[in-house]
ModelCIF file with pLDDT and N, C-alpha, C, O atoms, coordinates in Angstrom:
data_MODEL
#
_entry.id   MODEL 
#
_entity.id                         1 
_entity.type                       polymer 
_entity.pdbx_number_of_molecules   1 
#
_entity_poly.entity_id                      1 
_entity_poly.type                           'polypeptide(L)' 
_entity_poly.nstd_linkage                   no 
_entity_poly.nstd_monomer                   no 
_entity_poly.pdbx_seq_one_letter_code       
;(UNK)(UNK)(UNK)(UNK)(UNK)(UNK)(UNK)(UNK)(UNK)(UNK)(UNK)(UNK)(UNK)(UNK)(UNK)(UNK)
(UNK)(UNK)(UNK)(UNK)(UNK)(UNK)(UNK)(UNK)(UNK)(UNK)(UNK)(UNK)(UNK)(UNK)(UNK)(UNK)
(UNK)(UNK)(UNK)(UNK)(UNK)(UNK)(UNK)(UNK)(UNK)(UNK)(UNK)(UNK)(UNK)
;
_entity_poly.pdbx_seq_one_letter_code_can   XXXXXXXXXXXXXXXXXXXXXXXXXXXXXXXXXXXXXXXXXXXXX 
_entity_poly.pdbx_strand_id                 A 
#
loop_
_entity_poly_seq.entity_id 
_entity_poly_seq.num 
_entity_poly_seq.mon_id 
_entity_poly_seq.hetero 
1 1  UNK n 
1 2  UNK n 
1 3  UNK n 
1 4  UNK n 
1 5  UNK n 
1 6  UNK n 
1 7  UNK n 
1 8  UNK n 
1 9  UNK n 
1 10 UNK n 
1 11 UNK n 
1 12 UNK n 
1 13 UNK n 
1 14 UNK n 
1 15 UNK n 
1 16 UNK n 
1 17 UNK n 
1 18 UNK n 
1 19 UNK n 
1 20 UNK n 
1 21 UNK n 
1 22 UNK n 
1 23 UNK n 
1 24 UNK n 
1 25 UNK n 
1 26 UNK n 
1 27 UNK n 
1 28 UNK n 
1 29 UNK n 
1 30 UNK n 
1 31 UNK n 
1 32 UNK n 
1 33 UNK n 
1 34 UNK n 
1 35 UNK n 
1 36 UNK n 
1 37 UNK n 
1 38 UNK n 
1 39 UNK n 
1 40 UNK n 
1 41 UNK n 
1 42 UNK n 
1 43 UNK n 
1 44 UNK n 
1 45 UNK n 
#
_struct_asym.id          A 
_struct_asym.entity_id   1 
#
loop_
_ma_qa_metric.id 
_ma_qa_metric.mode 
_ma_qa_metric.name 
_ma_qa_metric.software_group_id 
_ma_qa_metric.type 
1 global pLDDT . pLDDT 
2 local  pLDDT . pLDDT 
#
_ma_qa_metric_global.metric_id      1 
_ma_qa_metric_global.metric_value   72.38 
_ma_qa_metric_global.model_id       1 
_ma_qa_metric_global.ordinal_id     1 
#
loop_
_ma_qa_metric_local.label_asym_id 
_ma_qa_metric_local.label_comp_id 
_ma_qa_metric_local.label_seq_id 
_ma_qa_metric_local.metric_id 
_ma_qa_metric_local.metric_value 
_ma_qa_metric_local.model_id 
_ma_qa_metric_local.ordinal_id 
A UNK 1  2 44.00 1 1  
A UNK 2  2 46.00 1 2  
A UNK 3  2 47.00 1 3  
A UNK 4  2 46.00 1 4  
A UNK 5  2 45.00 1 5  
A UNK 6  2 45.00 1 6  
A UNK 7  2 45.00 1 7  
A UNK 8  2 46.00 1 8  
A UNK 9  2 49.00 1 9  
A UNK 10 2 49.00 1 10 
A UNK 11 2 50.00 1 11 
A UNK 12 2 53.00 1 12 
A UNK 13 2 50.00 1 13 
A UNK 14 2 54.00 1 14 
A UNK 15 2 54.00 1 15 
A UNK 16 2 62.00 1 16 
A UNK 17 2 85.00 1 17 
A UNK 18 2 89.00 1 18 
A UNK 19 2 89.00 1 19 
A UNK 20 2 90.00 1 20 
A UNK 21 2 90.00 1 21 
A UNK 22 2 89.00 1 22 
A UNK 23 2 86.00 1 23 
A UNK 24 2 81.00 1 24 
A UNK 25 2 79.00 1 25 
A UNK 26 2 75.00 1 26 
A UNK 27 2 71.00 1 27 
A UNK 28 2 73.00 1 28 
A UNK 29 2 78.00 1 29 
A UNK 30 2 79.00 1 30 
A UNK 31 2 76.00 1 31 
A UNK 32 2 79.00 1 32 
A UNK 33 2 84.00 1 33 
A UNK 34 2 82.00 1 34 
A UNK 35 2 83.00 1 35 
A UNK 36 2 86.00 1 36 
A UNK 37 2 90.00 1 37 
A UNK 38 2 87.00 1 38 
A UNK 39 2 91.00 1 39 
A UNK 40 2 91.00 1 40 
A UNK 41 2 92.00 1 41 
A UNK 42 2 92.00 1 42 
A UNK 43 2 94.00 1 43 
A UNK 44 2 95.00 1 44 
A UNK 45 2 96.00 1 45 
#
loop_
_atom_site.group_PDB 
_atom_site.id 
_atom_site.type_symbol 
_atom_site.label_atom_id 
_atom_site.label_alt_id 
_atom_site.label_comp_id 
_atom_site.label_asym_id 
_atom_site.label_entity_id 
_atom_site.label_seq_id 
_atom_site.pdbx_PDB_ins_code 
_atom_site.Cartn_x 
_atom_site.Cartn_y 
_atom_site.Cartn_z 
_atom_site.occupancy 
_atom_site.B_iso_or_equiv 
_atom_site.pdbx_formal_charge 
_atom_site.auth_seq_id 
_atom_site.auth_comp_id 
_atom_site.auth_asym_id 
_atom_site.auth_atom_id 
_atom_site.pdbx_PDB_model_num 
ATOM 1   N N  . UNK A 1 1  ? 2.477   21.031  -1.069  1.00 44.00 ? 1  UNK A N  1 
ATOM 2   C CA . UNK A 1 1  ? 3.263   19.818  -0.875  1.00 44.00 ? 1  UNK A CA 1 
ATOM 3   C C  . UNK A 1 1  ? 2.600   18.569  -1.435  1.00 44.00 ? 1  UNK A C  1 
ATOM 4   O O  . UNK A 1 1  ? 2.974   17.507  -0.937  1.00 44.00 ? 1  UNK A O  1 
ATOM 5   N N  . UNK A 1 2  ? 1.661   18.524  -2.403  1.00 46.00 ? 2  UNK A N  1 
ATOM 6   C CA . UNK A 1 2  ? 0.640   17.557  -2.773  1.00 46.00 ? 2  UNK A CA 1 
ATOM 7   C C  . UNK A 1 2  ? 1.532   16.792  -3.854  1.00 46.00 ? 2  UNK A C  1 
ATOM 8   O O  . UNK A 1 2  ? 1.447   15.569  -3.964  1.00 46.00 ? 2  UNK A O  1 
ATOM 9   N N  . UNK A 1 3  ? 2.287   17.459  -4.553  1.00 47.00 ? 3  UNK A N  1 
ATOM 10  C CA . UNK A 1 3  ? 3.042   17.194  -5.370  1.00 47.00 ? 3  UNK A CA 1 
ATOM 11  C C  . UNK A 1 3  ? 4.579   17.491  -5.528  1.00 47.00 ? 3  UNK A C  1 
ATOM 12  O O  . UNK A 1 3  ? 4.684   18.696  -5.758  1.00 47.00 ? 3  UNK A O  1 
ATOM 13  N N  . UNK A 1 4  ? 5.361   17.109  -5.510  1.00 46.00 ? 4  UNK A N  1 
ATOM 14  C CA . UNK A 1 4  ? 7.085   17.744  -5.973  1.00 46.00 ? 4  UNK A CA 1 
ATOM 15  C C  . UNK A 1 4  ? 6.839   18.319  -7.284  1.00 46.00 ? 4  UNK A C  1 
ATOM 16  O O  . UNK A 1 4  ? 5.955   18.131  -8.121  1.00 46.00 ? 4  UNK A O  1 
ATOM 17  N N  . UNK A 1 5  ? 7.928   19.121  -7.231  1.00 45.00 ? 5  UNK A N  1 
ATOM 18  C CA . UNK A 1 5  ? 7.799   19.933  -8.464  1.00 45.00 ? 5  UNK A CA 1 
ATOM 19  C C  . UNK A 1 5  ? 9.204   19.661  -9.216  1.00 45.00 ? 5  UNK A C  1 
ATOM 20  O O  . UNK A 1 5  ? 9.898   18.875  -8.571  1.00 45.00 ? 5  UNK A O  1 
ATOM 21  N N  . UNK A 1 6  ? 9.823   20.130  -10.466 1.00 45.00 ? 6  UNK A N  1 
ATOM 22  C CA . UNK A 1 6  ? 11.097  20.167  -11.122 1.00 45.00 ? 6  UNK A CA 1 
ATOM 23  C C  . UNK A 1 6  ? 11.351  21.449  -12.133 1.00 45.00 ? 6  UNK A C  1 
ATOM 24  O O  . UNK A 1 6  ? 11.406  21.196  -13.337 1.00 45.00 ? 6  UNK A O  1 
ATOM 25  N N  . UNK A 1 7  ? 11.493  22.679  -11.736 1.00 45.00 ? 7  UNK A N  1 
ATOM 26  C CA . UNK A 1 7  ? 11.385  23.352  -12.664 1.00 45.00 ? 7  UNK A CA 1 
ATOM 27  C C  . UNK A 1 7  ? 10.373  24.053  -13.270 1.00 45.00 ? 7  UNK A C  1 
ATOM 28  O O  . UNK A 1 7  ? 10.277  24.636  -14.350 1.00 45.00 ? 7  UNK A O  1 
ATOM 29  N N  . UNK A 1 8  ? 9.252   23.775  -11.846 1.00 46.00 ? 8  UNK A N  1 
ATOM 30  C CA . UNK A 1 8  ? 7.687   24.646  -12.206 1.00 46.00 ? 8  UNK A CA 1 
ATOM 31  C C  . UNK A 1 8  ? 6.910   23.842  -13.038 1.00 46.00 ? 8  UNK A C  1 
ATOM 32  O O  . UNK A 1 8  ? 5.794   24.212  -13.404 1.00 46.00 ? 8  UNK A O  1 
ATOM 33  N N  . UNK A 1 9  ? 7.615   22.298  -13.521 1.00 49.00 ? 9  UNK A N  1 
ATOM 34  C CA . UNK A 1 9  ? 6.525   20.798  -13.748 1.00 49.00 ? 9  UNK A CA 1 
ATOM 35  C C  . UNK A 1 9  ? 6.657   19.847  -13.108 1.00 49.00 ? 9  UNK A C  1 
ATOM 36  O O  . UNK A 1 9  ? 7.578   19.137  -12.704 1.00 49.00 ? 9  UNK A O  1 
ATOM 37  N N  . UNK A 1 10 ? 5.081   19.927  -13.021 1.00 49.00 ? 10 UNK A N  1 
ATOM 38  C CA . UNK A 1 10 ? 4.269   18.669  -11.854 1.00 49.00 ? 10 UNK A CA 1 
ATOM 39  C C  . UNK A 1 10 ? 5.199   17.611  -12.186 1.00 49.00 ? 10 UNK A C  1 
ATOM 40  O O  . UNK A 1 10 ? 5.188   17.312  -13.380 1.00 49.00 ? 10 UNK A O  1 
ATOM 41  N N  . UNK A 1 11 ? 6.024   16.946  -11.432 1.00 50.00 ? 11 UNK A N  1 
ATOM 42  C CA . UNK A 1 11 ? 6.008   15.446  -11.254 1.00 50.00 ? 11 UNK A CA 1 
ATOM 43  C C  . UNK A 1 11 ? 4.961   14.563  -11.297 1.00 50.00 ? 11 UNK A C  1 
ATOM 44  O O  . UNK A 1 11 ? 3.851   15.085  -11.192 1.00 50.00 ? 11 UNK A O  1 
ATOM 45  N N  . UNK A 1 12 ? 5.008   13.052  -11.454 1.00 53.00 ? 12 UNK A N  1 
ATOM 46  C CA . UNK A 1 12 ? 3.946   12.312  -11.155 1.00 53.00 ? 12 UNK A CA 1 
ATOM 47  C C  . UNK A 1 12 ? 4.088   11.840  -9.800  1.00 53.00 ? 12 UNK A C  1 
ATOM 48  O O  . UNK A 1 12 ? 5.149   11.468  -9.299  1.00 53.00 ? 12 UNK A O  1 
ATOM 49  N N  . UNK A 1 13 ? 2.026   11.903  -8.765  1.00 50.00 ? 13 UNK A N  1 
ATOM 50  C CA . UNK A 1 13 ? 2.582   11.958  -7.706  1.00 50.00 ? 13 UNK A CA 1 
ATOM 51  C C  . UNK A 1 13 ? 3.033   10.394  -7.582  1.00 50.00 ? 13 UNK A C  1 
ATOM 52  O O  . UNK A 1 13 ? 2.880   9.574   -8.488  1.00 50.00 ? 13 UNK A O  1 
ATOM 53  N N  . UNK A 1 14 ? 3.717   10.068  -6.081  1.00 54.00 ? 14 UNK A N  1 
ATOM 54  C CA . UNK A 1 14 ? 4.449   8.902   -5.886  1.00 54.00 ? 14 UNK A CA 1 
ATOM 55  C C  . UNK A 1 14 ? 3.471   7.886   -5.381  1.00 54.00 ? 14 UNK A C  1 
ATOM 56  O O  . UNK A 1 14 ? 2.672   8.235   -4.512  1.00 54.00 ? 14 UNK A O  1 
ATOM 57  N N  . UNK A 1 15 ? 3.456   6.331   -5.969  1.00 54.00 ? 15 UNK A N  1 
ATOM 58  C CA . UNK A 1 15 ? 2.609   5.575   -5.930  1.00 54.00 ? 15 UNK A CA 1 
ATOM 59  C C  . UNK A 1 15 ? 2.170   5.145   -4.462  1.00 54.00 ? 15 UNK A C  1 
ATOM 60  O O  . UNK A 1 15 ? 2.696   5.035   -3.355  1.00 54.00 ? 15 UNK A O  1 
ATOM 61  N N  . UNK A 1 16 ? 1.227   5.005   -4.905  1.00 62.00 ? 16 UNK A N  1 
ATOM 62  C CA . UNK A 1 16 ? -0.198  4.838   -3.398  1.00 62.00 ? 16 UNK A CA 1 
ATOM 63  C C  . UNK A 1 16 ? -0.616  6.128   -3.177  1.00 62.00 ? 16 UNK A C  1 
ATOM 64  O O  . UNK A 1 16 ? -1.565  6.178   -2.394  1.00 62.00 ? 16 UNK A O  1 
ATOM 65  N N  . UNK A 1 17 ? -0.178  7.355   -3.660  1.00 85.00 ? 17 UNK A N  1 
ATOM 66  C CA . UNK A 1 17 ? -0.775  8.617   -3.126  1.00 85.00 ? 17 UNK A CA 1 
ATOM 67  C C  . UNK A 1 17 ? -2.400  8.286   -4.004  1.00 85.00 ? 17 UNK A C  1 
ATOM 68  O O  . UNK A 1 17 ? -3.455  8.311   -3.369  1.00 85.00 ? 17 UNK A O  1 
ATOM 69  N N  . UNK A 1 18 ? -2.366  8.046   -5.235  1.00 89.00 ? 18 UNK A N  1 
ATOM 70  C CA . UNK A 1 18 ? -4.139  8.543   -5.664  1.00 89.00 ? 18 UNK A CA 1 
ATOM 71  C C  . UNK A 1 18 ? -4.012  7.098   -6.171  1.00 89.00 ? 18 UNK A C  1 
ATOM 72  O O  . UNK A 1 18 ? -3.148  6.515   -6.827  1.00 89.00 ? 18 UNK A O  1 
ATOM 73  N N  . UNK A 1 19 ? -5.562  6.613   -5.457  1.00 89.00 ? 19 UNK A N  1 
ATOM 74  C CA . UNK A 1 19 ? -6.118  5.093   -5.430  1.00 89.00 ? 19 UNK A CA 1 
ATOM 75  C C  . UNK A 1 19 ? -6.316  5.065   -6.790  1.00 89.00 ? 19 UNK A C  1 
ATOM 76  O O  . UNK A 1 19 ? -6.752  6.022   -7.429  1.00 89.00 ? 19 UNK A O  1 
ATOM 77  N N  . UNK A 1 20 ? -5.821  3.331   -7.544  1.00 90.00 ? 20 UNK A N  1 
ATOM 78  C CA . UNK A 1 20 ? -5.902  3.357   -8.386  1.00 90.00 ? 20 UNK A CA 1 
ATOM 79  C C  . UNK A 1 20 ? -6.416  1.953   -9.245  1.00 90.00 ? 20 UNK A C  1 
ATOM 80  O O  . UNK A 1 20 ? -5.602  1.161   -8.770  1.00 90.00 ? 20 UNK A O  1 
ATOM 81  N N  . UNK A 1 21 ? -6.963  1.410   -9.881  1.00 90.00 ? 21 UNK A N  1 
ATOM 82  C CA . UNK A 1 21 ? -7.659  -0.157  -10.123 1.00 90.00 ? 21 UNK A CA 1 
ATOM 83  C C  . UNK A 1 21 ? -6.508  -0.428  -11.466 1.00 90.00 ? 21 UNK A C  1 
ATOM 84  O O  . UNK A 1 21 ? -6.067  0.574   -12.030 1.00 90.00 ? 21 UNK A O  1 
ATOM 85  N N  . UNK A 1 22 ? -6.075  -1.766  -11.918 1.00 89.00 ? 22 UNK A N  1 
ATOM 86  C CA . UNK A 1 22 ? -5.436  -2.133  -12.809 1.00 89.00 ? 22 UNK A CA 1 
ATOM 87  C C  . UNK A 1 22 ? -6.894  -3.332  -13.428 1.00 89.00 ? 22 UNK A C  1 
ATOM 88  O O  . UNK A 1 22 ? -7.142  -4.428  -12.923 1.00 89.00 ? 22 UNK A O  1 
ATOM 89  N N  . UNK A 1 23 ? -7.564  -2.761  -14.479 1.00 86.00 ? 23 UNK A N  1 
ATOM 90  C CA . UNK A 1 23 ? -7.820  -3.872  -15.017 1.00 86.00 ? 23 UNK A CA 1 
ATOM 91  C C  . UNK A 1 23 ? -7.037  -4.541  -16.659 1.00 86.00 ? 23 UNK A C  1 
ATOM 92  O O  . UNK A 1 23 ? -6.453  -3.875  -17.514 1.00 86.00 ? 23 UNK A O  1 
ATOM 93  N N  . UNK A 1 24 ? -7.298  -6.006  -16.649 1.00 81.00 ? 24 UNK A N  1 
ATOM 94  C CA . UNK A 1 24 ? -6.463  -6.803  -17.577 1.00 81.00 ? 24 UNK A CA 1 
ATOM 95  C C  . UNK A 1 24 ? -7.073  -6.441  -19.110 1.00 81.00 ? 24 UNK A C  1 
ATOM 96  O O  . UNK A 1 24 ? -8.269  -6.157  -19.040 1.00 81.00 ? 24 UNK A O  1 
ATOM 97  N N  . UNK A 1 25 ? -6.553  -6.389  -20.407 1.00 79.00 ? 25 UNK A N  1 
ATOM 98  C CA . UNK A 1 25 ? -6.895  -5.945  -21.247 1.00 79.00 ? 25 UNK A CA 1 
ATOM 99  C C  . UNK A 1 25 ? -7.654  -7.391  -21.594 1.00 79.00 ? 25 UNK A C  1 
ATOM 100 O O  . UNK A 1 25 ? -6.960  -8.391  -21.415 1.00 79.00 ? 25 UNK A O  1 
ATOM 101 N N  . UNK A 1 26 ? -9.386  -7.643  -22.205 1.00 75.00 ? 26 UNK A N  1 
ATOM 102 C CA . UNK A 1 26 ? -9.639  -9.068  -22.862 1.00 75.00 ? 26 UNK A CA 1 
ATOM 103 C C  . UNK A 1 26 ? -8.785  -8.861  -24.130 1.00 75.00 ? 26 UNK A C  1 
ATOM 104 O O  . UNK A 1 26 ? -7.996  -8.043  -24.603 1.00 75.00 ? 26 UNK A O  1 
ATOM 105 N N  . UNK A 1 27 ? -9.316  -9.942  -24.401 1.00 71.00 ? 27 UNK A N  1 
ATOM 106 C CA . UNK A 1 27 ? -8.418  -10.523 -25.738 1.00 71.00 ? 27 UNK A CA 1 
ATOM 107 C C  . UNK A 1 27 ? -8.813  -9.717  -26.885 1.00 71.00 ? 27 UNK A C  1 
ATOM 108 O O  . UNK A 1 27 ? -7.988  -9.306  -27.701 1.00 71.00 ? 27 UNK A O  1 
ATOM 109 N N  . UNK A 1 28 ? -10.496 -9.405  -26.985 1.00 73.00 ? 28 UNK A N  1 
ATOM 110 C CA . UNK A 1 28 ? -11.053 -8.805  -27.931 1.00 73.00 ? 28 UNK A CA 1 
ATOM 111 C C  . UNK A 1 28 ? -10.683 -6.618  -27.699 1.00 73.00 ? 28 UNK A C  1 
ATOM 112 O O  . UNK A 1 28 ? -10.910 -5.646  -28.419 1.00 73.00 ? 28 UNK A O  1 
ATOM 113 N N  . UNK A 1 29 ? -10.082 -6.802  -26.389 1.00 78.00 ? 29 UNK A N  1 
ATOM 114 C CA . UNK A 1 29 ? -9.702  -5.259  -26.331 1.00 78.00 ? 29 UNK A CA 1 
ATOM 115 C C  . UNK A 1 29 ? -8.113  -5.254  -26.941 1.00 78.00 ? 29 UNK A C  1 
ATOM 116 O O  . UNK A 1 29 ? -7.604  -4.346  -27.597 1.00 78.00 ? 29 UNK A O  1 
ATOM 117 N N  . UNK A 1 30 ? -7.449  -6.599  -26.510 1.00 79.00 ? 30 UNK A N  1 
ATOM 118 C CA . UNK A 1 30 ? -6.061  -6.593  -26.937 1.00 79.00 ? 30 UNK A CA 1 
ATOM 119 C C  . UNK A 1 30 ? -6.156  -6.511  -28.362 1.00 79.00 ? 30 UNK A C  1 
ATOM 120 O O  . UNK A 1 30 ? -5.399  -5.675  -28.855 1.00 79.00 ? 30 UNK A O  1 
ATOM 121 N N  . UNK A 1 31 ? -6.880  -7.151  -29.162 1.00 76.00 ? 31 UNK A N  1 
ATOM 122 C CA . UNK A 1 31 ? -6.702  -7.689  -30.772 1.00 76.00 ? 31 UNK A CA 1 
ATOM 123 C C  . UNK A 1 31 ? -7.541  -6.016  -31.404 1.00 76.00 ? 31 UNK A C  1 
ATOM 124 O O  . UNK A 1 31 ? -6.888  -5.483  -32.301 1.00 76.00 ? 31 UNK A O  1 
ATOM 125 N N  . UNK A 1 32 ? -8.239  -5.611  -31.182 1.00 79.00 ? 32 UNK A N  1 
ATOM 126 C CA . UNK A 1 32 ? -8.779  -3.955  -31.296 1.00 79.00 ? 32 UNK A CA 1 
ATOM 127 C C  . UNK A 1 32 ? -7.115  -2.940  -31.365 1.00 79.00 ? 32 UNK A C  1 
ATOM 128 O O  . UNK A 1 32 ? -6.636  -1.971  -31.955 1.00 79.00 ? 32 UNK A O  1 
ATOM 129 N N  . UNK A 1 33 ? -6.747  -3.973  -30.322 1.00 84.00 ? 33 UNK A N  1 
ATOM 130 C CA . UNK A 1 33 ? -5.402  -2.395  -30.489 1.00 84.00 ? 33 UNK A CA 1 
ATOM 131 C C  . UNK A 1 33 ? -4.276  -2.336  -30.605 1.00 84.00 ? 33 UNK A C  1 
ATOM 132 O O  . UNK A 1 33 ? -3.538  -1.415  -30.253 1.00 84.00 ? 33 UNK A O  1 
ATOM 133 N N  . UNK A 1 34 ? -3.809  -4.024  -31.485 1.00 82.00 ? 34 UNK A N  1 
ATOM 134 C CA . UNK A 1 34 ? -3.507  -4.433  -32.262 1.00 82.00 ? 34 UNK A CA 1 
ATOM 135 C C  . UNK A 1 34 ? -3.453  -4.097  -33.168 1.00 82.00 ? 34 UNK A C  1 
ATOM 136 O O  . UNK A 1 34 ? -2.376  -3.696  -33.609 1.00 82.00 ? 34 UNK A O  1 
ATOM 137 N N  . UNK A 1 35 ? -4.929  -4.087  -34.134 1.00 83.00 ? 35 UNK A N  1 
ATOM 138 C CA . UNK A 1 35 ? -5.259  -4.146  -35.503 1.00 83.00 ? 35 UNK A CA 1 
ATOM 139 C C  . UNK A 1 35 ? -5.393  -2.481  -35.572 1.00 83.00 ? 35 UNK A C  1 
ATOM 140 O O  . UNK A 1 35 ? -4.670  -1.845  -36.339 1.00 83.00 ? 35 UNK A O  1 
ATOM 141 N N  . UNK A 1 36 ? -6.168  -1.964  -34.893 1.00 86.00 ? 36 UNK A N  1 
ATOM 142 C CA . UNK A 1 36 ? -6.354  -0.443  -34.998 1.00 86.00 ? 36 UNK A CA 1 
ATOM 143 C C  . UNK A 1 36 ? -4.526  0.344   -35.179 1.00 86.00 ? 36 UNK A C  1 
ATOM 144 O O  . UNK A 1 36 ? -4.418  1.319   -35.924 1.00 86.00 ? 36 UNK A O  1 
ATOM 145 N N  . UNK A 1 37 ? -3.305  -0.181  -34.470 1.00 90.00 ? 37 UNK A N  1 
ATOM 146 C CA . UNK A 1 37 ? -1.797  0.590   -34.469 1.00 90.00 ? 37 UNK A CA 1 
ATOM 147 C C  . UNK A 1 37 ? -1.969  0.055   -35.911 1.00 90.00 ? 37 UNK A C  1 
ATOM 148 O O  . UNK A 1 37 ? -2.349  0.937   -36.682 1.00 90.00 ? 37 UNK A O  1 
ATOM 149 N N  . UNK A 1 38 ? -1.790  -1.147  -36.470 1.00 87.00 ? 38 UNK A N  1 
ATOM 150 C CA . UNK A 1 38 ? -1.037  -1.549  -37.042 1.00 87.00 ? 38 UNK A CA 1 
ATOM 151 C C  . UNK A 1 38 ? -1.717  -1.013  -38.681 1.00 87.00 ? 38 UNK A C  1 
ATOM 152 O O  . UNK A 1 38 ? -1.088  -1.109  -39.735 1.00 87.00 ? 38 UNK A O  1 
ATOM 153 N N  . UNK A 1 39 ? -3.089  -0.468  -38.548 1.00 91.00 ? 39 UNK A N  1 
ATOM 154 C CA . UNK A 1 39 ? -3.790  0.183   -39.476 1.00 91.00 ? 39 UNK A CA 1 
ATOM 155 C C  . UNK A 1 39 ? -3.627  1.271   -39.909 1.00 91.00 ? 39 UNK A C  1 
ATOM 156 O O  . UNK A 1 39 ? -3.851  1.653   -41.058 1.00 91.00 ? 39 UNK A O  1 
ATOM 157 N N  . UNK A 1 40 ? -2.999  2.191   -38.540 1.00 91.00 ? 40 UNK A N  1 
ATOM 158 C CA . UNK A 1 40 ? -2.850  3.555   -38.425 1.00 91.00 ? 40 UNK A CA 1 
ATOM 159 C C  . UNK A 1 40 ? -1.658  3.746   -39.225 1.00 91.00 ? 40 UNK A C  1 
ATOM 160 O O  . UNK A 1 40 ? -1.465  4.447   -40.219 1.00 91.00 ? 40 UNK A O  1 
ATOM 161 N N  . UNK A 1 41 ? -0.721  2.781   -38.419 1.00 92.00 ? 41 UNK A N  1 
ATOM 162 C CA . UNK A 1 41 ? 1.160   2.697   -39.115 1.00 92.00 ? 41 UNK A CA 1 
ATOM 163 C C  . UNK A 1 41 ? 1.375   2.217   -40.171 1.00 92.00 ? 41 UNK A C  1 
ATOM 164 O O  . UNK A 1 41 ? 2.521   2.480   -40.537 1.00 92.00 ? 41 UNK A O  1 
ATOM 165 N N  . UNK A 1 42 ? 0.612   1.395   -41.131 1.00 92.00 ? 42 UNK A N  1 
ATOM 166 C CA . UNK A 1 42 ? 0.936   0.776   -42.364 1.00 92.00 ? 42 UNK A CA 1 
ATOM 167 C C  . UNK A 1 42 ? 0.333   1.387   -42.913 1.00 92.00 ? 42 UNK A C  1 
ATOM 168 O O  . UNK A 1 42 ? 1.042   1.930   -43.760 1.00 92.00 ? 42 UNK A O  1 
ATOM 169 N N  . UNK A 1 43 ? -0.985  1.800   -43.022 1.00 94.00 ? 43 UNK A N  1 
ATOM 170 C CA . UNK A 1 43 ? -2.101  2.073   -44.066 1.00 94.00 ? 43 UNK A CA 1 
ATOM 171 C C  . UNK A 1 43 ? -2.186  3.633   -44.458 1.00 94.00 ? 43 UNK A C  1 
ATOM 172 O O  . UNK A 1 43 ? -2.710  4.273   -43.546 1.00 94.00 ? 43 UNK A O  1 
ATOM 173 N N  . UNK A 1 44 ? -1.733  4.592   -45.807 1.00 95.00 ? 44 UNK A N  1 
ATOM 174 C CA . UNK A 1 44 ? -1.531  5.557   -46.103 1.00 95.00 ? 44 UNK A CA 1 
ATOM 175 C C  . UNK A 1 44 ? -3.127  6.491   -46.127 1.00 95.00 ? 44 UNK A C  1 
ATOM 176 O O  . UNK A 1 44 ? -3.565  7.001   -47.158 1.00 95.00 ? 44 UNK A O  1 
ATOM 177 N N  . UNK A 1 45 ? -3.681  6.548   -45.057 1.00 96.00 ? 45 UNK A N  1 
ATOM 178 C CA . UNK A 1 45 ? -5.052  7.060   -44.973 1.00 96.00 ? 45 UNK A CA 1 
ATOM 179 C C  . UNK A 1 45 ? -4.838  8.222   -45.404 1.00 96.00 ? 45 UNK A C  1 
ATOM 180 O O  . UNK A 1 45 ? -5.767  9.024   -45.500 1.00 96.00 ? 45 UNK A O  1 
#
């Protein structure tokens, strides 16, 4: 009963069951992943 199920796949469990921290992205983590998508999606590596 730890989890509901749908068809023999895990659901996600329902919030507050597993403790969890939200930290804020800095600016220098935001602009990293930014530039890193927009490198991946434009640039014919």
């Amino acid at each position: 009963s730890s989890q509901p199920t749908v068809g023999g796949s895990l659901l996600p469990t329902e919030a507050g069951t597993n403790p969890a921290t939200r930290e804020k992205m800095t600016s220098m983590r935001l602009t990293i992943a930014r530039r890193l998508s927009e490198s991946k999606q434009t640039i014919p590596h």
